[in-house]
PDB file of N, CA and C in Angstrom:
ATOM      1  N   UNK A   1       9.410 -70.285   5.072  1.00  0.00           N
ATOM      2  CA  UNK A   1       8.400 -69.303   5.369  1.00  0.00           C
ATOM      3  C   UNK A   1       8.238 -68.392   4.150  1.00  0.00           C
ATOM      4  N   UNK A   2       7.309 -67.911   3.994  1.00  0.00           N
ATOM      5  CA  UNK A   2       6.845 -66.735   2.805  1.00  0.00           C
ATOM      6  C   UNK A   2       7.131 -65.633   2.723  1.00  0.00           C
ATOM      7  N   UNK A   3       7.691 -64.929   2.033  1.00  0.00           N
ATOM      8  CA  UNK A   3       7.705 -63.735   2.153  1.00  0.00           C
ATOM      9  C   UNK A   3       6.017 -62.937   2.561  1.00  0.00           C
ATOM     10  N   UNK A   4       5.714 -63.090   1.393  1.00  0.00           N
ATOM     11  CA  UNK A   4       4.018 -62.897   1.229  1.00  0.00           C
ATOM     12  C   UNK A   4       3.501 -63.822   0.981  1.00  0.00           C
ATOM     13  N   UNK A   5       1.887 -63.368   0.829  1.00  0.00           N
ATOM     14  CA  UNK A   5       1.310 -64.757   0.828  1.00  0.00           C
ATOM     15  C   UNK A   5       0.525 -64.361  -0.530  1.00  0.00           C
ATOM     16  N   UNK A   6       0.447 -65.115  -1.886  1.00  0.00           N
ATOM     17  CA  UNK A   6       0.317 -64.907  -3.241  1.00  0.00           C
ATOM     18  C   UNK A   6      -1.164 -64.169  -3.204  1.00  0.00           C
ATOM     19  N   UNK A   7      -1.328 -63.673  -3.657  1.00  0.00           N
ATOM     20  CA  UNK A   7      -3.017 -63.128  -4.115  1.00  0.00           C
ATOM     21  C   UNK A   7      -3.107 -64.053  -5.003  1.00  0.00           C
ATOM     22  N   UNK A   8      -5.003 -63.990  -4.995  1.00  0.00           N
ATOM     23  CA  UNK A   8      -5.352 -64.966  -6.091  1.00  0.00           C
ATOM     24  C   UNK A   8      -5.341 -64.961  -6.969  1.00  0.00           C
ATOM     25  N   UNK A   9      -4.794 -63.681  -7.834  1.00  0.00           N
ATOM     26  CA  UNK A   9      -4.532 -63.324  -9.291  1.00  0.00           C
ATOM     27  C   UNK A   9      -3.227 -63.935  -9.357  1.00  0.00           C
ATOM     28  N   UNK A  10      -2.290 -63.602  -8.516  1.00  0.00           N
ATOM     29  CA  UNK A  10      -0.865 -64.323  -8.386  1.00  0.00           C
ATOM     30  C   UNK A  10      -1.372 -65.920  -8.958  1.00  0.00           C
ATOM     31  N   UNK A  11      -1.669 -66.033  -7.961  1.00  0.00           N
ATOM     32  CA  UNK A  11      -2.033 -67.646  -7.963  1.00  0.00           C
ATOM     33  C   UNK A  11      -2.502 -68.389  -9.329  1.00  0.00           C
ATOM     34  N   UNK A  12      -3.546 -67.792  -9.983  1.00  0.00           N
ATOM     35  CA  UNK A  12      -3.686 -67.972 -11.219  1.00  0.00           C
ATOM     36  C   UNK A  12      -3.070 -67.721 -12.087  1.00  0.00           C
ATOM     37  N   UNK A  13      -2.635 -66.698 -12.520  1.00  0.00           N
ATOM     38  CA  UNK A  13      -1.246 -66.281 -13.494  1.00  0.00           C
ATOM     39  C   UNK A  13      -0.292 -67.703 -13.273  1.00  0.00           C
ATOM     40  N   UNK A  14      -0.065 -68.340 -12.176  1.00  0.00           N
ATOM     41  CA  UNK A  14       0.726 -69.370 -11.474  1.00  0.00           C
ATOM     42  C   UNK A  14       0.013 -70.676 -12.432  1.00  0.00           C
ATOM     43  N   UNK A  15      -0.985 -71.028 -11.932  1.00  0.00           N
ATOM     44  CA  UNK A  15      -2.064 -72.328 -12.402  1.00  0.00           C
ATOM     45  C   UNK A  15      -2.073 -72.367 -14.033  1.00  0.00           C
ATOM     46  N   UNK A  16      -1.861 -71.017 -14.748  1.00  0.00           N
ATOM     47  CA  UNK A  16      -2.028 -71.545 -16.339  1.00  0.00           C
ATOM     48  C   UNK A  16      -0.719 -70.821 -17.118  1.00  0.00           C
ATOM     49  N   UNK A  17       0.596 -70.966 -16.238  1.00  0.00           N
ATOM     50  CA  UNK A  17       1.964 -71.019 -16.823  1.00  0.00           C
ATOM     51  C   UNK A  17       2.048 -72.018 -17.299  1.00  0.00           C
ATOM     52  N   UNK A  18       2.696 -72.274 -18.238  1.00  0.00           N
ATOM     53  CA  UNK A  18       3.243 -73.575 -18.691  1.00  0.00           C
ATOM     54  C   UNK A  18       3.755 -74.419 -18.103  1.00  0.00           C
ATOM     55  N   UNK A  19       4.816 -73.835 -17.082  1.00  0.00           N
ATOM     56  CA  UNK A  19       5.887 -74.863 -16.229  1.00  0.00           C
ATOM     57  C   UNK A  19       4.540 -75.686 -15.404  1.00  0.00           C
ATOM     58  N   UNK A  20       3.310 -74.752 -14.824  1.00  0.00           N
ATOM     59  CA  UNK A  20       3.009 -74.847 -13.921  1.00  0.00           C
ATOM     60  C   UNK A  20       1.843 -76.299 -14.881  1.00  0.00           C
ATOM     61  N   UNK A  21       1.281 -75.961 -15.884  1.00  0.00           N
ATOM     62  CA  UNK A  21       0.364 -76.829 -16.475  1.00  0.00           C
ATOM     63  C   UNK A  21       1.045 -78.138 -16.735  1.00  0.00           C
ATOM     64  N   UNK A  22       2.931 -78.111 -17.295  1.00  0.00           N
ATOM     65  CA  UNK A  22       3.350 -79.400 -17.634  1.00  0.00           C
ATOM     66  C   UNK A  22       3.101 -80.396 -16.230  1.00  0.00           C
ATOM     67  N   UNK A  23       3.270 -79.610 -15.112  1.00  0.00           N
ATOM     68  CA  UNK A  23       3.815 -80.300 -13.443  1.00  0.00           C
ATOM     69  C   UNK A  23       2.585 -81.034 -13.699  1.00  0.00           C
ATOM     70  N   UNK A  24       1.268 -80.477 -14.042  1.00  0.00           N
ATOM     71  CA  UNK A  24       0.055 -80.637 -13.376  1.00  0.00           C
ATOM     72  C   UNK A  24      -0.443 -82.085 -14.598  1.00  0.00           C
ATOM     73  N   UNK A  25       0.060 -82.086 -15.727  1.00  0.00           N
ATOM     74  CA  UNK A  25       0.016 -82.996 -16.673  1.00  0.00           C
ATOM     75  C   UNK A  25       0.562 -84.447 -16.524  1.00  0.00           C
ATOM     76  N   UNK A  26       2.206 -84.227 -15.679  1.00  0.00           N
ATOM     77  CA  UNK A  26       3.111 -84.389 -15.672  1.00  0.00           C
ATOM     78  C   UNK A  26       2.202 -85.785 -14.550  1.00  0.00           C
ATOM     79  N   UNK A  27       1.930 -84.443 -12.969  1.00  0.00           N
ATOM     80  CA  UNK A  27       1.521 -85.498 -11.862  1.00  0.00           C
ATOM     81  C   UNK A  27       0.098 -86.571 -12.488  1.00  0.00           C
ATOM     82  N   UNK A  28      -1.305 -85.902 -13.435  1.00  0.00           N
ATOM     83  CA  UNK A  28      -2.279 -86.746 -13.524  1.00  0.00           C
ATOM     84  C   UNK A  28      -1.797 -88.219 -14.633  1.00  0.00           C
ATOM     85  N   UNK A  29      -0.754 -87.843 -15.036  1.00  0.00           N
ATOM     86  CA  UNK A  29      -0.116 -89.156 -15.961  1.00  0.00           C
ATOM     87  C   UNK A  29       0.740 -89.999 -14.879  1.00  0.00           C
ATOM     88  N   UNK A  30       1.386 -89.365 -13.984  1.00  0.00           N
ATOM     89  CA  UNK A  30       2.039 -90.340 -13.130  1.00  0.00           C
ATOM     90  C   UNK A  30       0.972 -90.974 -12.120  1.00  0.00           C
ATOM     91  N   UNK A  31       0.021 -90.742 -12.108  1.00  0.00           N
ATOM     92  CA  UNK A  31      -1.117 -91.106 -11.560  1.00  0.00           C
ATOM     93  C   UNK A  31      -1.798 -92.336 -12.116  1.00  0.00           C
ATOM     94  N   UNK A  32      -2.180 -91.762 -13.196  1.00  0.00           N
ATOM     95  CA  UNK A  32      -2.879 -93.280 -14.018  1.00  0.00           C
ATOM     96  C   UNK A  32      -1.596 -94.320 -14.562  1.00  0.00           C
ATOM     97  N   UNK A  33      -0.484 -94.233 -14.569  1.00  0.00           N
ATOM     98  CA  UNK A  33       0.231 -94.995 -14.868  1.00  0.00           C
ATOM     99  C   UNK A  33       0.461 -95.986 -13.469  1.00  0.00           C
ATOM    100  N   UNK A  34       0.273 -95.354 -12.425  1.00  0.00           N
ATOM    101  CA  UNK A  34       0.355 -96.198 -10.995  1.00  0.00           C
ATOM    102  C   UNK A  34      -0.689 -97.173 -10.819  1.00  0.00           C
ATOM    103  N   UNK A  35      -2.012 -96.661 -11.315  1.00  0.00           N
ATOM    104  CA  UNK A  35      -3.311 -97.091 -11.642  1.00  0.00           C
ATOM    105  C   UNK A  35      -3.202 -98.016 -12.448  1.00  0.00           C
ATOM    106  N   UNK A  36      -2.729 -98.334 -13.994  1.00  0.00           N
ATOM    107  CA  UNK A  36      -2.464 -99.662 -14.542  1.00  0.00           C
ATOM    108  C   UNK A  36      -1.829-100.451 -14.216  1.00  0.00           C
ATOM    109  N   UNK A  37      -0.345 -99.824 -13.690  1.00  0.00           N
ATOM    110  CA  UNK A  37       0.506-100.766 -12.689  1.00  0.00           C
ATOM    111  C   UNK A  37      -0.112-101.561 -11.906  1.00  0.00           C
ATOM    112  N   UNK A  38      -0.832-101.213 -10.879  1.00  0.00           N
ATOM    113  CA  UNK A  38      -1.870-101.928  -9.874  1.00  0.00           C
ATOM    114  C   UNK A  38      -2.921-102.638 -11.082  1.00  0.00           C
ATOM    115  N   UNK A  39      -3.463-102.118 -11.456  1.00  0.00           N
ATOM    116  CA  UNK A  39      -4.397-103.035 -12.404  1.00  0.00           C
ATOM    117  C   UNK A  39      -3.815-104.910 -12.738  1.00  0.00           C
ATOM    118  N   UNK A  40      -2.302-104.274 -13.347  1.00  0.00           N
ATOM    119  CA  UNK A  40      -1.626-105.401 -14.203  1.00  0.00           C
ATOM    120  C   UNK A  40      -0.946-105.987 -13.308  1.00  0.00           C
ATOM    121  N   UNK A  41      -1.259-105.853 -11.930  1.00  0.00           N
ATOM    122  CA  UNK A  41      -0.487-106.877 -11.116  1.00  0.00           C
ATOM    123  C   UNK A  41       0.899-106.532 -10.277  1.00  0.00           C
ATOM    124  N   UNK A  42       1.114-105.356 -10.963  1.00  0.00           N
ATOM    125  CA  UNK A  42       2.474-105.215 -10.886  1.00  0.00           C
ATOM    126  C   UNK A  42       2.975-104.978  -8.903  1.00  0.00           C
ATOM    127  N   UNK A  43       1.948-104.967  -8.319  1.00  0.00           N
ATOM    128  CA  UNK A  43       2.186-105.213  -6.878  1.00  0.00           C
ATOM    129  C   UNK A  43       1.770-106.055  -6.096  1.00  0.00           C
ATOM    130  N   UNK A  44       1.970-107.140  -6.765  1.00  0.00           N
ATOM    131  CA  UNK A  44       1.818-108.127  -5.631  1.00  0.00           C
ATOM    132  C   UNK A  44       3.023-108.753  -5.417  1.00  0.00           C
ATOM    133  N   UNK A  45       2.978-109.923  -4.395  1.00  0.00           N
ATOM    134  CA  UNK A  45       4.008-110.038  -4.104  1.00  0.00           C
ATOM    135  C   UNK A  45       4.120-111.600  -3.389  1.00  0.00           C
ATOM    136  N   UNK A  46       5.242-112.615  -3.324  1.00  0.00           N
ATOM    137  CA  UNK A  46       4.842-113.957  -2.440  1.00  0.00           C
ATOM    138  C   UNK A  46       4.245-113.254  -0.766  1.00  0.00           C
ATOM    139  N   UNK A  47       4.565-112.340  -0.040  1.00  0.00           N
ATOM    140  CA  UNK A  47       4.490-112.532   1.162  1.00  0.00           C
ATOM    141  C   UNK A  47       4.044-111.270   1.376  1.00  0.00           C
ATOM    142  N   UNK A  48       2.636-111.552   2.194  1.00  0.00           N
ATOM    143  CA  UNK A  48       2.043-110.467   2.966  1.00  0.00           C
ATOM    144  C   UNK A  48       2.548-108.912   2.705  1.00  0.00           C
ATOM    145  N   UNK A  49       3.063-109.151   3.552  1.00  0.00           N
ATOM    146  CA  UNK A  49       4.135-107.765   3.795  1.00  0.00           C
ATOM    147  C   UNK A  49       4.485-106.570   2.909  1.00  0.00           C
ATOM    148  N   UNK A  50       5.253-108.026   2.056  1.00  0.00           N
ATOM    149  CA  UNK A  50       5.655-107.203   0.824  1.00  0.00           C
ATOM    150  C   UNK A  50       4.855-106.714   0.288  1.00  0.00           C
ATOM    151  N   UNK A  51       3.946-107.273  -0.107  1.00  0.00           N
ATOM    152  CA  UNK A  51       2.596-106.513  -0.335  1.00  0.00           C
ATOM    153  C   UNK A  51       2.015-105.441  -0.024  1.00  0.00           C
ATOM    154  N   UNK A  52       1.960-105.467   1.027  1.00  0.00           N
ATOM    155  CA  UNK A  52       1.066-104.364   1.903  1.00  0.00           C
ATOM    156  C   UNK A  52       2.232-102.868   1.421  1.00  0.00           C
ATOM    157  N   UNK A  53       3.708-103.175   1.690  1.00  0.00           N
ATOM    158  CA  UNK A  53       4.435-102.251   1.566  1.00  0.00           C
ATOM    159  C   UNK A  53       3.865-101.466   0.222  1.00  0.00           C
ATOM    160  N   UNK A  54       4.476-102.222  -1.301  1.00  0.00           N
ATOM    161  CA  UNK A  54       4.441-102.157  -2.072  1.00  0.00           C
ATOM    162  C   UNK A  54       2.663-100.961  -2.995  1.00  0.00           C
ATOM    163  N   UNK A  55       1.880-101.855  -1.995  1.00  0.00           N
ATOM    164  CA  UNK A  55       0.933-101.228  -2.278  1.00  0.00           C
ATOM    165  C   UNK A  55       0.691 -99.949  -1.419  1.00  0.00           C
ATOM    166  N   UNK A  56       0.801 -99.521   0.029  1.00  0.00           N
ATOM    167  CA  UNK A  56       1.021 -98.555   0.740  1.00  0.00           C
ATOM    168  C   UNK A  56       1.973 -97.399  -0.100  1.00  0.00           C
ATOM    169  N   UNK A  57       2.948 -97.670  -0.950  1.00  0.00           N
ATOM    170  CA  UNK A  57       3.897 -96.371  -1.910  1.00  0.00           C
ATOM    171  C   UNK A  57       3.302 -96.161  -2.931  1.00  0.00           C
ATOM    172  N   UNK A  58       2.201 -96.829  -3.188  1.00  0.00           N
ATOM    173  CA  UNK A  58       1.685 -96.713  -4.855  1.00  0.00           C
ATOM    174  C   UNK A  58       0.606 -96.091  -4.443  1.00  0.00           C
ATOM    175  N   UNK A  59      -0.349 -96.227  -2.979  1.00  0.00           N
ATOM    176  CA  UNK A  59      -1.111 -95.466  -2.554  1.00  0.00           C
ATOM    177  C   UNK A  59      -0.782 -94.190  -2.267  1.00  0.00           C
ATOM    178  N   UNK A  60      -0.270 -94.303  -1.744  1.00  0.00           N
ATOM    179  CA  UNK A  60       0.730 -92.638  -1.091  1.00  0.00           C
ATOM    180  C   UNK A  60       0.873 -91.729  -2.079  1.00  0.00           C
ATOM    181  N   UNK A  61       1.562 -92.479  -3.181  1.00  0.00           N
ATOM    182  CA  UNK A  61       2.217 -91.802  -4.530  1.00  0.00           C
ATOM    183  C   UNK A  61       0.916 -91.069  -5.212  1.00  0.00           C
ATOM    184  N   UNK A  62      -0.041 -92.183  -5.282  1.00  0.00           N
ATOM    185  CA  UNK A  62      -1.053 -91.707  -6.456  1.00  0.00           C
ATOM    186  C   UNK A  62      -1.966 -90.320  -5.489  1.00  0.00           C
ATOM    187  N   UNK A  63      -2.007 -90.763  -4.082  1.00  0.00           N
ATOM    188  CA  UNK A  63      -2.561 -89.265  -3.220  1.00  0.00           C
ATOM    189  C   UNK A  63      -1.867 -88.165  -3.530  1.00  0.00           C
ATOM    190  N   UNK A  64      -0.728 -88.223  -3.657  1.00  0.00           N
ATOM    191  CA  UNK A  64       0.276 -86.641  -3.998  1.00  0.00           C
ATOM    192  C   UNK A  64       0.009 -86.180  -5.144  1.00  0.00           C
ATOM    193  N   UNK A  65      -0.032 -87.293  -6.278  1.00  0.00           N
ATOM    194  CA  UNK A  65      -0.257 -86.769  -7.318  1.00  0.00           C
ATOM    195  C   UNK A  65      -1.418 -86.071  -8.074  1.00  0.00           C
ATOM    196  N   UNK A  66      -2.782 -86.636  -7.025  1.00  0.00           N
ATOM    197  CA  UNK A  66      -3.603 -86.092  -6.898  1.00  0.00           C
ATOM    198  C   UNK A  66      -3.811 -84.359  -6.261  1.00  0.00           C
ATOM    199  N   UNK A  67      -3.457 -84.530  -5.298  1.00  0.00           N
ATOM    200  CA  UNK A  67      -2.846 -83.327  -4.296  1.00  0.00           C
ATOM    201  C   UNK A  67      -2.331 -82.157  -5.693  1.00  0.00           C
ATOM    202  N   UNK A  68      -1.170 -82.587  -6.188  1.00  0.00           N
ATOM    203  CA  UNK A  68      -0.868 -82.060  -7.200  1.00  0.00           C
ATOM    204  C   UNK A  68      -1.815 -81.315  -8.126  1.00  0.00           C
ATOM    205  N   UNK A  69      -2.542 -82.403  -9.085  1.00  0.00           N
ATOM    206  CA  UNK A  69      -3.448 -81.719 -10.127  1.00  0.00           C
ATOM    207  C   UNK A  69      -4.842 -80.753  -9.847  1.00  0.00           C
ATOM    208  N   UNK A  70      -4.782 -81.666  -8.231  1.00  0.00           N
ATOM    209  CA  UNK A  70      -6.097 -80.673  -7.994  1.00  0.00           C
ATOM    210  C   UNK A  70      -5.868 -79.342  -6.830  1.00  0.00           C
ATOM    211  N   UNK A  71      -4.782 -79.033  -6.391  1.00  0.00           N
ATOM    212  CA  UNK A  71      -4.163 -77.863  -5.562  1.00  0.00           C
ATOM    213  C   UNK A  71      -5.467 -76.716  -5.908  1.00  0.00           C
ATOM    214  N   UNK A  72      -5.490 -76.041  -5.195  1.00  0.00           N
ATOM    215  CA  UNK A  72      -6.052 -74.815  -5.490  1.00  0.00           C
ATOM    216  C   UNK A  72      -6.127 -73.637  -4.433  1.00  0.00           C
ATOM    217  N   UNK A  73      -6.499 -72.586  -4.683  1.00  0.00           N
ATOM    218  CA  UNK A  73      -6.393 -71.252  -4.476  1.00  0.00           C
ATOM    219  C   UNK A  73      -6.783 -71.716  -2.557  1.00  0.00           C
ATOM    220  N   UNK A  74      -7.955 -71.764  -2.211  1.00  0.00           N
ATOM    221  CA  UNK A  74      -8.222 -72.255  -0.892  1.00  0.00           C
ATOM    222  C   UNK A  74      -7.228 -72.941  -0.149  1.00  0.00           C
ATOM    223  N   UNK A  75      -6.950 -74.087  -0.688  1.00  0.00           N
ATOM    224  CA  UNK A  75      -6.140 -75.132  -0.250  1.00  0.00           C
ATOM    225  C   UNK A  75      -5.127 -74.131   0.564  1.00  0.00           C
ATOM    226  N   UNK A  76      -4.078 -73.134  -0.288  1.00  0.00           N
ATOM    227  CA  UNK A  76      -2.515 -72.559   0.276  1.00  0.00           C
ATOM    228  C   UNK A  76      -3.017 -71.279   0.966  1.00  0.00           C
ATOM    229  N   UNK A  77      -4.559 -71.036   1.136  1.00  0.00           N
ATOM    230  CA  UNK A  77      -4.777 -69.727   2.042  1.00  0.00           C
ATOM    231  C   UNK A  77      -4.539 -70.404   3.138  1.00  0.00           C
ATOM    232  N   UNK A  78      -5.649 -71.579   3.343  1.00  0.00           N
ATOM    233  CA  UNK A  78      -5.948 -72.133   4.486  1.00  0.00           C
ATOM    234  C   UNK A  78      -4.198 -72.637   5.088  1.00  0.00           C
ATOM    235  N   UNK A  79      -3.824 -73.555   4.282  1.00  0.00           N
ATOM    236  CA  UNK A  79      -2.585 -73.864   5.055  1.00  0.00           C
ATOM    237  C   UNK A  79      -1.572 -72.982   5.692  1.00  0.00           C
ATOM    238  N   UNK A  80      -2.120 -71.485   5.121  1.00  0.00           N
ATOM    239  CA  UNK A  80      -1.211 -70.784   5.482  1.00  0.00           C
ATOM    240  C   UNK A  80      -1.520 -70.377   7.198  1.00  0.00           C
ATOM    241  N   UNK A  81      -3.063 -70.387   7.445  1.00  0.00           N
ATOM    242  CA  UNK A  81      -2.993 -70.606   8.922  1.00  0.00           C
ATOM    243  C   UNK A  81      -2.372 -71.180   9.793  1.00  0.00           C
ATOM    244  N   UNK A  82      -1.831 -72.049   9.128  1.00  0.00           N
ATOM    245  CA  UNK A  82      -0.980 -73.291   9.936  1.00  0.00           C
ATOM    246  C   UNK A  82       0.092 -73.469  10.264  1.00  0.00           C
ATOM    247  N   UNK A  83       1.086 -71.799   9.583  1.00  0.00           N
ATOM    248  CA  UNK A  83       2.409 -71.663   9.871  1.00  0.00           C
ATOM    249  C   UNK A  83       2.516 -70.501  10.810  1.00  0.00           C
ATOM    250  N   UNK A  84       3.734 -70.494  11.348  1.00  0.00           N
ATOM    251  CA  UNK A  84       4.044 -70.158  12.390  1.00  0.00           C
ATOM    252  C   UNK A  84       3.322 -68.742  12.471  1.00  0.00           C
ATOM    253  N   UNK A  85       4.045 -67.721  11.191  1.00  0.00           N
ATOM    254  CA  UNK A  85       4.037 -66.709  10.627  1.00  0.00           C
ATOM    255  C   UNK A  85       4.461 -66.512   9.256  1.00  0.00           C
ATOM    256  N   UNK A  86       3.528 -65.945   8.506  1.00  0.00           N
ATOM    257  CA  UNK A  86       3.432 -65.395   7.083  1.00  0.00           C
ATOM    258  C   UNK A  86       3.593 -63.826   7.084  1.00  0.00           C
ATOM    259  N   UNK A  87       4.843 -63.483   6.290  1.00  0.00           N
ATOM    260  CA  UNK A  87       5.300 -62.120   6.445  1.00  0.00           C
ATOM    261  C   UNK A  87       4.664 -61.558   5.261  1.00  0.00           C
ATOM    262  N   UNK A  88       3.897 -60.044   5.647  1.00  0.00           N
ATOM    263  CA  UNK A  88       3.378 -59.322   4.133  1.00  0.00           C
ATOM    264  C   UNK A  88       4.307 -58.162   4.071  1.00  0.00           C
ATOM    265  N   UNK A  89       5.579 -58.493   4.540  1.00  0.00           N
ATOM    266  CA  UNK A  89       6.325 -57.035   4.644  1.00  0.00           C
ATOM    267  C   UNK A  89       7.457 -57.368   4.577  1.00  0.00           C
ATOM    268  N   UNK A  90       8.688 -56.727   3.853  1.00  0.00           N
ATOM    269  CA  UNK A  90      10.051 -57.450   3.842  1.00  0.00           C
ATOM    270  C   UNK A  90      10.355 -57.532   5.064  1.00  0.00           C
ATOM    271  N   UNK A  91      11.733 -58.179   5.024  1.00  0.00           N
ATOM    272  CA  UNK A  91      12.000 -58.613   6.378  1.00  0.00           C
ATOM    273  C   UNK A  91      13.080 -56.828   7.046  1.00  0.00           C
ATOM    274  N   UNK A  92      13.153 -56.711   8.430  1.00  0.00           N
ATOM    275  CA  UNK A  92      13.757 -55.629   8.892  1.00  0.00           C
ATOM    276  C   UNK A  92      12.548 -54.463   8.132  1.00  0.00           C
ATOM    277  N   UNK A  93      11.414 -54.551   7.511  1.00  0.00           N
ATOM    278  CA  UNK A  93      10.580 -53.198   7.232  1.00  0.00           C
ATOM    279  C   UNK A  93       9.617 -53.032   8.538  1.00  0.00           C
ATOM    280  N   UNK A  94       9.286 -51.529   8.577  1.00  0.00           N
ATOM    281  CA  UNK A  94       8.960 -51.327  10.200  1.00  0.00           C
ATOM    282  C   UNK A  94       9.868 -51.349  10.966  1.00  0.00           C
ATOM    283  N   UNK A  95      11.294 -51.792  11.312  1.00  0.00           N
ATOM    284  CA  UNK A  95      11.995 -52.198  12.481  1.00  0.00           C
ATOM    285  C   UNK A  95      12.533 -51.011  12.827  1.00  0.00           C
ATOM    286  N   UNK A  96      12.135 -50.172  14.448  1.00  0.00           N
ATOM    287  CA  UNK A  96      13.110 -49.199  14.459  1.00  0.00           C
ATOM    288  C   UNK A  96      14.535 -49.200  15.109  1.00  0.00           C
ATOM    289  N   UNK A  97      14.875 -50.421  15.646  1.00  0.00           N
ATOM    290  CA  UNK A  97      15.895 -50.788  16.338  1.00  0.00           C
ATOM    291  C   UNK A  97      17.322 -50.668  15.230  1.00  0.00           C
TER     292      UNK A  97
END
């Protein structure tokens, strides 16, 4: 759970850190490298199955990594609807007990 939930200046200061630009470099290269992989064959397989598997993790993979480079400011407001509770206040502040 969050303490707070980032402002969008947060958020940006965040998007053009370095750590944060290598991740984002990091995921669109692990991306197209999954992309030649599949190109060059590299998932197929003698039997059905194996197949389907093989290609189902390389699909999956290349969605995250996508997910990754293209994240943005909207994306972690909205999800934040979706948790239980997002605290904008330390924890025990307000409490008079």
């Amino acid at each position: 759970m969050l303490d707070k939930m980032p402002t969008e200046e947060e958020w940006n200061e965040w998007l053009h850190h370095p750590c944060t630009n290598r991740l984002r470099l990091w995921a669109d290269k692990s991306r197209e490298e999954l992309k030649d992989e599949w190109a060059e064959g590299h998932f197929s397989a003698a039997f059905d199955m194996e197949m389907a598997v093989k290609n189902a993790g390389a699909t999956g993979a290349c969605s995250i990594y996508k997910e990754i480079v293209t994240l943005d400011y909207q994306q972690i407001v909205i999800g934040a609807a979706d948790e239980e509770q997002v605290r904008t206040d330390p924890v025990g502040a307000g409490s008079t007990s």
